[in-house]
PDB file of N, CA and C in Angstrom:
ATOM      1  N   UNK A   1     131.163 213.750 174.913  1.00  0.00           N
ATOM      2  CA  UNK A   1     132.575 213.545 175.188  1.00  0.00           C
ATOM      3  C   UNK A   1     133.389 214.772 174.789  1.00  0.00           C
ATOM      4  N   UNK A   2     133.588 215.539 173.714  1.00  0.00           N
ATOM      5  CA  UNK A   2     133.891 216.696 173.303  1.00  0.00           C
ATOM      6  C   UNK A   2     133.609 217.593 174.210  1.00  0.00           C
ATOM      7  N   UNK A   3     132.321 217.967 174.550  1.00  0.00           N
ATOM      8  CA  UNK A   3     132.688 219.188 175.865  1.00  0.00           C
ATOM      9  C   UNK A   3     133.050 218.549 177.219  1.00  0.00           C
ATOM     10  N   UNK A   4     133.562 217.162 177.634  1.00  0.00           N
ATOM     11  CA  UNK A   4     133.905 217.354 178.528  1.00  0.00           C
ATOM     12  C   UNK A   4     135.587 217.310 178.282  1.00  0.00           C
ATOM     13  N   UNK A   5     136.267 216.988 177.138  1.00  0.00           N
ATOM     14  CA  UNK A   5     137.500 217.443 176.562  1.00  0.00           C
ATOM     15  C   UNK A   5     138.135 218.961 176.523  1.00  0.00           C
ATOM     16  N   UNK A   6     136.523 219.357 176.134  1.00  0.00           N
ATOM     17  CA  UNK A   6     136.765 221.282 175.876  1.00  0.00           C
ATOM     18  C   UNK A   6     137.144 221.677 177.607  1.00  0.00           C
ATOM     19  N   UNK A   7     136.146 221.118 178.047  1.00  0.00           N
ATOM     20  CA  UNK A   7     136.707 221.748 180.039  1.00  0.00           C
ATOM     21  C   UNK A   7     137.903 220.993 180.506  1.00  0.00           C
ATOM     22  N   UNK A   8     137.831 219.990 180.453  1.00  0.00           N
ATOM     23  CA  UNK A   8     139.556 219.380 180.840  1.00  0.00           C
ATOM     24  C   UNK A   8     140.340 220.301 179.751  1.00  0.00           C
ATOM     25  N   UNK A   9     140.284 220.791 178.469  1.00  0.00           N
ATOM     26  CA  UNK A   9     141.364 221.865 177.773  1.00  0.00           C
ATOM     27  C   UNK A   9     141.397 222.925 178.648  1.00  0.00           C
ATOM     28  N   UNK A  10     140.047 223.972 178.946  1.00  0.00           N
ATOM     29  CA  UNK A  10     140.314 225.123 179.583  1.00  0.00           C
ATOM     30  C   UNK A  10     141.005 224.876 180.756  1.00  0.00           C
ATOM     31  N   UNK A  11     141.151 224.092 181.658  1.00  0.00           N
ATOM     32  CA  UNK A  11     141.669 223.981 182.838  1.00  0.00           C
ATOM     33  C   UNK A  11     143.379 224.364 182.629  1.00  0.00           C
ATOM     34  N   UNK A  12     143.803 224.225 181.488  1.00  0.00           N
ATOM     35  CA  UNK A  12     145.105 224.413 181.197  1.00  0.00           C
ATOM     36  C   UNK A  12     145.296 225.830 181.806  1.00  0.00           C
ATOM     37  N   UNK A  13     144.143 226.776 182.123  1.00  0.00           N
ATOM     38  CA  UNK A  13     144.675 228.084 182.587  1.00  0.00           C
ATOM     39  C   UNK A  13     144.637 228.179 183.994  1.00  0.00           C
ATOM     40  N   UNK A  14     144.082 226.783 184.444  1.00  0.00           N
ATOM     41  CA  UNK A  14     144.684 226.844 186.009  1.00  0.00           C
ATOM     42  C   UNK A  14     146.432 226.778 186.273  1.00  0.00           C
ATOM     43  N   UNK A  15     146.884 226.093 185.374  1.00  0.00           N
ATOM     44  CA  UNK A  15     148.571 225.748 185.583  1.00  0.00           C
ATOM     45  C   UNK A  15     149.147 227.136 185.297  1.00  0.00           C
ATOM     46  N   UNK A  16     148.701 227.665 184.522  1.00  0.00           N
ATOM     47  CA  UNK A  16     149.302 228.946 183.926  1.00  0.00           C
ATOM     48  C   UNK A  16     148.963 229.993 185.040  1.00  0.00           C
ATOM     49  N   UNK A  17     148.224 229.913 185.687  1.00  0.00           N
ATOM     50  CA  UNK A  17     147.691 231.012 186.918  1.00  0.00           C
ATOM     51  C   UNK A  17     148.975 230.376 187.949  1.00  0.00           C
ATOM     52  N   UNK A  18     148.863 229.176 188.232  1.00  0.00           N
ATOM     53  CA  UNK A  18     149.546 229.009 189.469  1.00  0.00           C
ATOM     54  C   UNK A  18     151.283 229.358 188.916  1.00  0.00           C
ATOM     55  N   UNK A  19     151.752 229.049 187.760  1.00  0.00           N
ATOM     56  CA  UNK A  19     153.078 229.003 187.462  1.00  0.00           C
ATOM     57  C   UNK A  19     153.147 230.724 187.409  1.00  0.00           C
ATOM     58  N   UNK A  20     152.305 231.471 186.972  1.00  0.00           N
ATOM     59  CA  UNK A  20     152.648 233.109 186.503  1.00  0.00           C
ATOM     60  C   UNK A  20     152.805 233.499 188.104  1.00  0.00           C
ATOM     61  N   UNK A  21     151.873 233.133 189.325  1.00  0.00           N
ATOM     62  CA  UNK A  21     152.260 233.434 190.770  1.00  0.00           C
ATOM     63  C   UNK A  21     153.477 233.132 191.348  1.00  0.00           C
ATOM     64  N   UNK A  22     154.225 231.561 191.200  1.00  0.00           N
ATOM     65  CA  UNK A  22     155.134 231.597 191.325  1.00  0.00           C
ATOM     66  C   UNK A  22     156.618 232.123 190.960  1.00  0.00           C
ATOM     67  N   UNK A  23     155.742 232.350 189.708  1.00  0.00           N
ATOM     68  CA  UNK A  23     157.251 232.976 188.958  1.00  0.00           C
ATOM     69  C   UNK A  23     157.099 234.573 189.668  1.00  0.00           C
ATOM     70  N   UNK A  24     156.279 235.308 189.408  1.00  0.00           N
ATOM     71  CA  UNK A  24     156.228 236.278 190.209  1.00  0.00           C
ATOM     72  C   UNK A  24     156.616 236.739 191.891  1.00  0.00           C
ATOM     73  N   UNK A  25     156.319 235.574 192.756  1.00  0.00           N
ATOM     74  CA  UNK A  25     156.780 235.615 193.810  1.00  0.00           C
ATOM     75  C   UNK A  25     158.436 235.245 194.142  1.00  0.00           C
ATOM     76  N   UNK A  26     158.707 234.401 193.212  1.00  0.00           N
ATOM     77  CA  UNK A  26     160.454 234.193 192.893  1.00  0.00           C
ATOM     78  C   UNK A  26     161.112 235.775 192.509  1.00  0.00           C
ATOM     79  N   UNK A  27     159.847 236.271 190.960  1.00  0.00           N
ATOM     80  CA  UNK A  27     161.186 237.437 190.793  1.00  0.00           C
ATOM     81  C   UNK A  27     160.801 238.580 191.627  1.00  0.00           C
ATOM     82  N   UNK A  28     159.921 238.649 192.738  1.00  0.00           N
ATOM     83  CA  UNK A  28     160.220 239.297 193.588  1.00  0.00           C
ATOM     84  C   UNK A  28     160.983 239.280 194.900  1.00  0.00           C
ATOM     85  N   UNK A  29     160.978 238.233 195.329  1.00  0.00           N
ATOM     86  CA  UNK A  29     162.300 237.937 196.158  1.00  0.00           C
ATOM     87  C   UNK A  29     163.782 238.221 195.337  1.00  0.00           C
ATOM     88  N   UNK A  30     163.800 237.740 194.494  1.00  0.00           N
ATOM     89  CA  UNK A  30     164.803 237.909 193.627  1.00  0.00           C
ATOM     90  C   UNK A  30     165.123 239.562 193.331  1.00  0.00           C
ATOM     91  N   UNK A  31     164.417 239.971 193.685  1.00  0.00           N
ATOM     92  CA  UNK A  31     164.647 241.706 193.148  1.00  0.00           C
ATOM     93  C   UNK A  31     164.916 242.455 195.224  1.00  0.00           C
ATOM     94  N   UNK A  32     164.123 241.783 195.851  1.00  0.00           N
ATOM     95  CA  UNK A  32     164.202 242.335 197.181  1.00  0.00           C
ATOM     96  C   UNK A  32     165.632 242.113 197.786  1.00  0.00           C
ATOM     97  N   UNK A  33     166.252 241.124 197.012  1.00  0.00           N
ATOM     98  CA  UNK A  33     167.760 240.482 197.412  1.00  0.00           C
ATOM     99  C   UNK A  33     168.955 241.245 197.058  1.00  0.00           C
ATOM    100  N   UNK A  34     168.573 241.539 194.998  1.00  0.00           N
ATOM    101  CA  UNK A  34     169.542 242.028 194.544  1.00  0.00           C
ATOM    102  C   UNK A  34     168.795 243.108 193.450  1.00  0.00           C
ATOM    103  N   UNK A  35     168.499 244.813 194.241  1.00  0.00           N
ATOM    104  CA  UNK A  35     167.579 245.634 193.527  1.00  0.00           C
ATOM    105  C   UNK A  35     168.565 246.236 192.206  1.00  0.00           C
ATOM    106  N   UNK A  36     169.693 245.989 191.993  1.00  0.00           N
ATOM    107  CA  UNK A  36     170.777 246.875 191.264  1.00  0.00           C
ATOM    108  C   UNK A  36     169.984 245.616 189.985  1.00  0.00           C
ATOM    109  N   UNK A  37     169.782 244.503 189.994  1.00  0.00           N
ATOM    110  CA  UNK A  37     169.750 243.476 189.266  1.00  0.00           C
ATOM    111  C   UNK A  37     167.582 243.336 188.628  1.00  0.00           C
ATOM    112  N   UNK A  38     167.086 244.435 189.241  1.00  0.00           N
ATOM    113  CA  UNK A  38     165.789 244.172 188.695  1.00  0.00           C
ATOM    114  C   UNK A  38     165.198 244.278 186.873  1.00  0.00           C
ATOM    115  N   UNK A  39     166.150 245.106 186.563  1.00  0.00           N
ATOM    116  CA  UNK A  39     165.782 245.512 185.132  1.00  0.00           C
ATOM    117  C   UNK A  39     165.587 243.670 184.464  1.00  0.00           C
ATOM    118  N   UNK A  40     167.123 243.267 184.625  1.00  0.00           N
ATOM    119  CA  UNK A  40     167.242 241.628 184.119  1.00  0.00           C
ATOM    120  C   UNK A  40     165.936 240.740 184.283  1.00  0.00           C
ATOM    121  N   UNK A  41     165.650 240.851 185.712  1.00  0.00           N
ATOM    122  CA  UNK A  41     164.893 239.996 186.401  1.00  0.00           C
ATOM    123  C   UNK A  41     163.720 240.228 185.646  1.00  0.00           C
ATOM    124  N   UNK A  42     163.300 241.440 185.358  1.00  0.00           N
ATOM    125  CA  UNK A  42     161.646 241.836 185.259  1.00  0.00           C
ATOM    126  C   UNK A  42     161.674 241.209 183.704  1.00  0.00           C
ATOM    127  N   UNK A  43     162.367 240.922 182.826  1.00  0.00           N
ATOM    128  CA  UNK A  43     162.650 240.840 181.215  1.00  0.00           C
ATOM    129  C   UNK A  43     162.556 239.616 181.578  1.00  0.00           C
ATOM    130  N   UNK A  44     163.196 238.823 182.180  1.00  0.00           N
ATOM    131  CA  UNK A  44     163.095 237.578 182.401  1.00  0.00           C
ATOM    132  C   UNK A  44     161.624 236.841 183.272  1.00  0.00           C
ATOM    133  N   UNK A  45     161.149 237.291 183.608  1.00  0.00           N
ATOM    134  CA  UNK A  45     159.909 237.050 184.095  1.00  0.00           C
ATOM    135  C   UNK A  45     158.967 237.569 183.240  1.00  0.00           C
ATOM    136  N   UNK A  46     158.886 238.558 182.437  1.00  0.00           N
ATOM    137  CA  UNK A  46     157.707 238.530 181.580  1.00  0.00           C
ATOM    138  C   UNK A  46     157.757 237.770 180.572  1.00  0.00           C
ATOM    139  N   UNK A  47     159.225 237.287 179.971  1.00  0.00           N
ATOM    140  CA  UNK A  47     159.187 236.479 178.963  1.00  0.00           C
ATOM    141  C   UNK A  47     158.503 234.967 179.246  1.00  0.00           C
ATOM    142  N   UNK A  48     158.800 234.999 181.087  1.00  0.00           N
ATOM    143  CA  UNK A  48     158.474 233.525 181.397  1.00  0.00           C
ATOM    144  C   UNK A  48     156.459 233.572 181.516  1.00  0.00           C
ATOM    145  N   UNK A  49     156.388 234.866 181.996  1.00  0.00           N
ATOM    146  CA  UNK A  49     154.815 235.039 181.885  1.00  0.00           C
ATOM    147  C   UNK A  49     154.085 234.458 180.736  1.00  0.00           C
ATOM    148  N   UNK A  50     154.776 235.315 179.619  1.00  0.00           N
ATOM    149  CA  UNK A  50     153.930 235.497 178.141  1.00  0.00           C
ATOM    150  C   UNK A  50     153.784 233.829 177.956  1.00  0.00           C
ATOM    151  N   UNK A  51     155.060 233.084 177.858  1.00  0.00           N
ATOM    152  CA  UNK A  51     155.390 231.431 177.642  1.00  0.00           C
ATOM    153  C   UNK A  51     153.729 230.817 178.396  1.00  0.00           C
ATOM    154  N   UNK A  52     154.009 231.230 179.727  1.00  0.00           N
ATOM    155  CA  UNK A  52     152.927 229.801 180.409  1.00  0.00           C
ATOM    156  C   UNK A  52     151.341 230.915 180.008  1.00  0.00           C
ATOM    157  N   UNK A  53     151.130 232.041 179.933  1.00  0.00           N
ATOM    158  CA  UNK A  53     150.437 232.256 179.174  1.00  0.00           C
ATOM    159  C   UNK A  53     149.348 231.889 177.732  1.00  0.00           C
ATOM    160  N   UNK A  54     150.936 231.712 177.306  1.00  0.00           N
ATOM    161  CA  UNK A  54     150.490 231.256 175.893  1.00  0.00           C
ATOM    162  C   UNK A  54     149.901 229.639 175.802  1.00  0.00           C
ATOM    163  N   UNK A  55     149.938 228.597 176.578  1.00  0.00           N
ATOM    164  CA  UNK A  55     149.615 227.736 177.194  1.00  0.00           C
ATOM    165  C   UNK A  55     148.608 228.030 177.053  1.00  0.00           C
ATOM    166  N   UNK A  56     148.106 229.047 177.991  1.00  0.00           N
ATOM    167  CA  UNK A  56     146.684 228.480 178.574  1.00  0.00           C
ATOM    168  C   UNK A  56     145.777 229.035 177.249  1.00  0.00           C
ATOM    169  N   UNK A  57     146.212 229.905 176.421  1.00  0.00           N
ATOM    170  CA  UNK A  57     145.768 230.428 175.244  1.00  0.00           C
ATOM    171  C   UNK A  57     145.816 229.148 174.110  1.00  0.00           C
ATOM    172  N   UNK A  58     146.515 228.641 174.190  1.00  0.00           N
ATOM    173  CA  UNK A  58     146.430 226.970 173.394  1.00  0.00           C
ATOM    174  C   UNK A  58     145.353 226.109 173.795  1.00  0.00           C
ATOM    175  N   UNK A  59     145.398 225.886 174.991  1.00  0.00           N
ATOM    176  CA  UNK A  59     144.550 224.890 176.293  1.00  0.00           C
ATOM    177  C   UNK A  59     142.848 226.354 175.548  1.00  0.00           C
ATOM    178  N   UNK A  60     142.469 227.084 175.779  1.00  0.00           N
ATOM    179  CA  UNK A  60     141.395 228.058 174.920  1.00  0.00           C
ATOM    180  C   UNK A  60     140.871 227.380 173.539  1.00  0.00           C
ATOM    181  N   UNK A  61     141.853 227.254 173.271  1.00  0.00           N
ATOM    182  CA  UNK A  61     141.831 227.098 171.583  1.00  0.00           C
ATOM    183  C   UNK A  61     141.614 225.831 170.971  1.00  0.00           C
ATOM    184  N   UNK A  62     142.131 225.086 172.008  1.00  0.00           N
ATOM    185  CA  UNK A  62     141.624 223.506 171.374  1.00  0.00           C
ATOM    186  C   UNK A  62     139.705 223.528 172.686  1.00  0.00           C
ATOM    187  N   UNK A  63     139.692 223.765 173.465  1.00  0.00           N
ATOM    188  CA  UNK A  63     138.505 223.758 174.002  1.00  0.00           C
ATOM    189  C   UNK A  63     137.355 223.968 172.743  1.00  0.00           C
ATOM    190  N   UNK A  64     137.677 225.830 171.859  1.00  0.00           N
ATOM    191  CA  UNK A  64     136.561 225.864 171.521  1.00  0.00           C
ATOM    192  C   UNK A  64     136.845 225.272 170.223  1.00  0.00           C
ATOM    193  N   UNK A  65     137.856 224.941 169.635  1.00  0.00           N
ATOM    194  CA  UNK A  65     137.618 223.928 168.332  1.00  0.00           C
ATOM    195  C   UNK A  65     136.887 222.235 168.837  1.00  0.00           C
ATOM    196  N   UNK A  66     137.004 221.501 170.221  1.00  0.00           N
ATOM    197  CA  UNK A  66     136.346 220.881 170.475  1.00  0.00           C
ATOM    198  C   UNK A  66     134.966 221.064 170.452  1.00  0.00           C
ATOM    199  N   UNK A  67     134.548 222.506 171.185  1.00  0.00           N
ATOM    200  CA  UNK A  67     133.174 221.911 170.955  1.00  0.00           C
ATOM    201  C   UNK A  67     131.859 222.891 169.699  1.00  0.00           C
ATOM    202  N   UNK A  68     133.108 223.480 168.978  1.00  0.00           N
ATOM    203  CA  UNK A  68     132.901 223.674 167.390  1.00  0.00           C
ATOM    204  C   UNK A  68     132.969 222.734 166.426  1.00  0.00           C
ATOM    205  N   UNK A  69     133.618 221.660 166.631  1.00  0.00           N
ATOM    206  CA  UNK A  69     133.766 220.329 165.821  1.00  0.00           C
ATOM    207  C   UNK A  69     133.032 219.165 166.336  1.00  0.00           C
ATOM    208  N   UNK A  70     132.013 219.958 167.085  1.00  0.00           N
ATOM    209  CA  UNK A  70     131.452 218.429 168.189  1.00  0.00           C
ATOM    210  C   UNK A  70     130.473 218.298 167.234  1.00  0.00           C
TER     211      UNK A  70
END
């Protein structure tokens, strides 16, 4: 039961893949619209990167304490 907890944890870096694409494809429209405004945009999108990132680095971390504690 534990490693199949640890793989339902890692999967957490599927959400984080699909949310870092979208956010990326937003702040690039967003920059193709208004280029005077990219500096903002790009600060604001990596901060949103690092966030769902750090997710999937959590979703990592309980995986291998699952099946280190199994």
């Amino acid at each position: 039961m534990g490693l199949l907890g640890a793989g339902i944890a890692v999967l957490t870096g599927l959400g984080a893949g699909i949310g870092i694409g979208i956010a990326t494809n937003g702040a690039l429209n967003a920059i193709a619209r208004q280029p005077e405004e990219s500096g903002n945009i790009n600060k604001t999108l990596l901060l949103g990167c690092a966030l769902a990132e750090s997710t999937a680095i959590y979703g990592l971390v309980v995986a291998i304490l699952l099946i280190v504690l199994q």
